[in-house]
PDB file of N, CA and C in Angstrom:
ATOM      1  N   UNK A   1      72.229  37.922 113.974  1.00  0.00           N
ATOM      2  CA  UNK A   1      72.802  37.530 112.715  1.00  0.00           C
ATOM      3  C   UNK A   1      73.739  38.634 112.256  1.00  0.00           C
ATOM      4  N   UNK A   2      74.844  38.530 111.620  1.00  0.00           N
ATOM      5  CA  UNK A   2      75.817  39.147 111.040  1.00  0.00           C
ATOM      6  C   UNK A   2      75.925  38.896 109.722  1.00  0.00           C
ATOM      7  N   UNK A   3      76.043  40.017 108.786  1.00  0.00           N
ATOM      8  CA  UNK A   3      76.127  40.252 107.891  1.00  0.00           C
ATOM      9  C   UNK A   3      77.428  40.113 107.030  1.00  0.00           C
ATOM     10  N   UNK A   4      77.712  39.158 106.221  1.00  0.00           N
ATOM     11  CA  UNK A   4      79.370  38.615 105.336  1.00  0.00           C
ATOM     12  C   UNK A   4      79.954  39.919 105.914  1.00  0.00           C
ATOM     13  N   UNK A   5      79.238  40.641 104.399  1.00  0.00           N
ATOM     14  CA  UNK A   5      80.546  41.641 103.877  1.00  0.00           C
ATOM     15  C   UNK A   5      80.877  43.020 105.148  1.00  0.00           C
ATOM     16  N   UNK A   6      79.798  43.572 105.529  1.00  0.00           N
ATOM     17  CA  UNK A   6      79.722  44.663 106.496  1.00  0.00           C
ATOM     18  C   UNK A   6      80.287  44.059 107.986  1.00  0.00           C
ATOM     19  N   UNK A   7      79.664  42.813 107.914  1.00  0.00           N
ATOM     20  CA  UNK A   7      79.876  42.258 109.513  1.00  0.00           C
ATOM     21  C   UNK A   7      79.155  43.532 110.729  1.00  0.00           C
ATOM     22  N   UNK A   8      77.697  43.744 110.458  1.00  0.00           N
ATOM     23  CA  UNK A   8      77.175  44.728 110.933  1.00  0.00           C
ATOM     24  C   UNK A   8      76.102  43.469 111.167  1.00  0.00           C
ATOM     25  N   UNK A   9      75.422  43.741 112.229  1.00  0.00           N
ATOM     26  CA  UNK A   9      73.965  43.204 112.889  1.00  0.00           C
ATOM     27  C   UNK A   9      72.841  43.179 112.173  1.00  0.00           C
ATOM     28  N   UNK A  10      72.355  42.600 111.874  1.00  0.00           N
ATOM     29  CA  UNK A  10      71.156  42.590 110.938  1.00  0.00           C
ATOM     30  C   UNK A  10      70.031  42.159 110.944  1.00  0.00           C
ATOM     31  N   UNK A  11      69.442  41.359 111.831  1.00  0.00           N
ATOM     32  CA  UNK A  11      68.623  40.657 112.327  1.00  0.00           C
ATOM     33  C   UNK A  11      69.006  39.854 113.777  1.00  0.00           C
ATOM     34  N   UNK A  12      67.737  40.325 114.855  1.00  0.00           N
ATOM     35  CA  UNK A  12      67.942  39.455 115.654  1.00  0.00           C
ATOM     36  C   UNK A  12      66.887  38.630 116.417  1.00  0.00           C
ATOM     37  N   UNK A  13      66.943  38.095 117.330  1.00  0.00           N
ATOM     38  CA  UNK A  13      65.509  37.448 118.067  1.00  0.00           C
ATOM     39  C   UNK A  13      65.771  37.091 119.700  1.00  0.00           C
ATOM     40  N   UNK A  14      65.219  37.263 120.548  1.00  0.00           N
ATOM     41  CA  UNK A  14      65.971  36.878 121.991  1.00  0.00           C
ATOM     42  C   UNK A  14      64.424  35.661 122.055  1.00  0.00           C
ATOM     43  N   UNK A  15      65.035  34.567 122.766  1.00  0.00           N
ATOM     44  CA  UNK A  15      63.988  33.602 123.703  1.00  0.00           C
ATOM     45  C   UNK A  15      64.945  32.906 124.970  1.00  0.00           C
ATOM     46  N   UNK A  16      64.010  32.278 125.648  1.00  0.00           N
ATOM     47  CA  UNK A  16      64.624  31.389 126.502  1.00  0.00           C
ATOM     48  C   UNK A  16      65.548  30.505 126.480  1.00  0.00           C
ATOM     49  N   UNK A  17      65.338  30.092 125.262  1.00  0.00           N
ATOM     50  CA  UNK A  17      65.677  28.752 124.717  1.00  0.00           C
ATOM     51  C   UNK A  17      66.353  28.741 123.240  1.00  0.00           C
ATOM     52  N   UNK A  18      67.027  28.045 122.730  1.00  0.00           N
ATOM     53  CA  UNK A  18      67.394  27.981 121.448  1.00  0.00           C
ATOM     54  C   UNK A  18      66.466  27.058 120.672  1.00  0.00           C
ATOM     55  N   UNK A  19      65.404  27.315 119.934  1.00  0.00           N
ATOM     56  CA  UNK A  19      64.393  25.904 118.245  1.00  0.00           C
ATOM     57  C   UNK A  19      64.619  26.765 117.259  1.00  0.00           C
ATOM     58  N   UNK A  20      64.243  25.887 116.363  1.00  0.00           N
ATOM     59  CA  UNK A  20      63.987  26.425 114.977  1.00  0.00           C
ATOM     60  C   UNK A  20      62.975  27.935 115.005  1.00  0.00           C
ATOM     61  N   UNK A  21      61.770  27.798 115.858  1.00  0.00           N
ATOM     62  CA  UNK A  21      61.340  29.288 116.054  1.00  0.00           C
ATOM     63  C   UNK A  21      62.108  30.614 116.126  1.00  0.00           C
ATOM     64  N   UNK A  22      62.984  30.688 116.534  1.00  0.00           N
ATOM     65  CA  UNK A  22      64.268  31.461 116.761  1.00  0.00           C
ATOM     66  C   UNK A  22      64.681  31.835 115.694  1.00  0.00           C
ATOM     67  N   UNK A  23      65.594  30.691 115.411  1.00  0.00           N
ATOM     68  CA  UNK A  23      66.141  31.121 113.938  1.00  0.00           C
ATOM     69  C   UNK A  23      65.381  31.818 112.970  1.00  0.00           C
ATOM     70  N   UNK A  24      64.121  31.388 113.091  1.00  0.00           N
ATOM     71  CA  UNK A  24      63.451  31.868 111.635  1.00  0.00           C
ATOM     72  C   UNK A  24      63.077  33.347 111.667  1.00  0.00           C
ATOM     73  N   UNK A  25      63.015  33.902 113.178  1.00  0.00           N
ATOM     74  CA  UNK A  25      62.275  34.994 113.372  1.00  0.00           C
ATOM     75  C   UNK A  25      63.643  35.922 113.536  1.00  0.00           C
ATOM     76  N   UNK A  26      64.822  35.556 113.276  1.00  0.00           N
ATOM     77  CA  UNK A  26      65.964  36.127 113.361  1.00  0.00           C
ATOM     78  C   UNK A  26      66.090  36.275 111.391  1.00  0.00           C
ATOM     79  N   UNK A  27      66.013  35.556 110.633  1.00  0.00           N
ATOM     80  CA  UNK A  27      65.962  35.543 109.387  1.00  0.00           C
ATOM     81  C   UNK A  27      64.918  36.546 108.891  1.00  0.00           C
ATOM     82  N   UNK A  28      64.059  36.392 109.617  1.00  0.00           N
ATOM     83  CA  UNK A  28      62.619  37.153 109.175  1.00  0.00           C
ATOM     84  C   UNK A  28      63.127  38.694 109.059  1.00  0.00           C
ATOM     85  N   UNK A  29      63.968  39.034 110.953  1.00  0.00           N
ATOM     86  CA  UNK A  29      63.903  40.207 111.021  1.00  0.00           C
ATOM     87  C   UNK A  29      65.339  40.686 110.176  1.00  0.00           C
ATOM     88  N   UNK A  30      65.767  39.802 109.572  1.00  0.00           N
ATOM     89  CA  UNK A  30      67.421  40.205 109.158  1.00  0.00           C
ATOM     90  C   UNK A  30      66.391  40.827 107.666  1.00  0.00           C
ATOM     91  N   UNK A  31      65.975  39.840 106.757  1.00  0.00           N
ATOM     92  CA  UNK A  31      65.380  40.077 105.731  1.00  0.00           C
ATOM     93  C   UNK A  31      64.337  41.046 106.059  1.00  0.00           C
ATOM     94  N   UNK A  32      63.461  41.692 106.539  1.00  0.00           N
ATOM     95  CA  UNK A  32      62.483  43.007 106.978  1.00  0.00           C
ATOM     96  C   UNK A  32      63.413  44.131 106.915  1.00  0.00           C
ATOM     97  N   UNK A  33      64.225  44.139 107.476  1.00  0.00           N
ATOM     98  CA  UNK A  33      65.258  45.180 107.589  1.00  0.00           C
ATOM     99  C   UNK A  33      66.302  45.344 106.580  1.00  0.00           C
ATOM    100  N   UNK A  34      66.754  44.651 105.537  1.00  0.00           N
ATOM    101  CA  UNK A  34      67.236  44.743 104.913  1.00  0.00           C
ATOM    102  C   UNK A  34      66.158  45.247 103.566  1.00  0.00           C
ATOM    103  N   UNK A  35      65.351  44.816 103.179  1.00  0.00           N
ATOM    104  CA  UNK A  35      64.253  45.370 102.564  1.00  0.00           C
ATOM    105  C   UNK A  35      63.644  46.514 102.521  1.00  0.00           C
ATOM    106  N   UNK A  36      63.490  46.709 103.722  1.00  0.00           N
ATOM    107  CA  UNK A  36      63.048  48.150 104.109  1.00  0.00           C
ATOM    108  C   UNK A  36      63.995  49.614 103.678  1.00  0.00           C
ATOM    109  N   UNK A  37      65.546  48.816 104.293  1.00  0.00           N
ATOM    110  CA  UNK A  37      66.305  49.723 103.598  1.00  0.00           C
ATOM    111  C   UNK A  37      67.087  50.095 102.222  1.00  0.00           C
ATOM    112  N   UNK A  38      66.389  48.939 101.217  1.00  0.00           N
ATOM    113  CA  UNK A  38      67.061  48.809 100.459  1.00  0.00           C
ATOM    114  C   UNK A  38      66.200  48.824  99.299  1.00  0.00           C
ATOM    115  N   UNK A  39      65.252  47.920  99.353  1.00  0.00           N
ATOM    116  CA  UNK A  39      63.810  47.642  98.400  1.00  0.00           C
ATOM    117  C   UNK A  39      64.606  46.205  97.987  1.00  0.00           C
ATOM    118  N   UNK A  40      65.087  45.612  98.277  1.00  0.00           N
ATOM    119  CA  UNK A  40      64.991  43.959  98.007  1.00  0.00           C
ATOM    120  C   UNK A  40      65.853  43.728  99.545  1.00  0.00           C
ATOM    121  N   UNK A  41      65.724  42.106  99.024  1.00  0.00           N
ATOM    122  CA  UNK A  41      66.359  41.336 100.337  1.00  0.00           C
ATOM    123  C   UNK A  41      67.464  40.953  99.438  1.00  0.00           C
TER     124      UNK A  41
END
């Protein structure tokens, strides 16, 4: 996932395959990491 304004990496997820599992765990890790560094999402 890429970020608008920075266009910096922000979350990602690797599988075999492309489902909805994916996506979410790519959202998950975009939002964890953005939190972490920031104190909100």
């Amino acid at each position: 996932m890429l970020g608008l304004i920075l266009r910096q990496v922000i979350g990602w997820a690797m599988r075999d395959h492309a489902d909805t599992d994916l996506v979410l765990q790519a959202l998950l890790s975009a939002a964890w990491r953005r939190q972490t560094r920031t104190g909100r999402v």
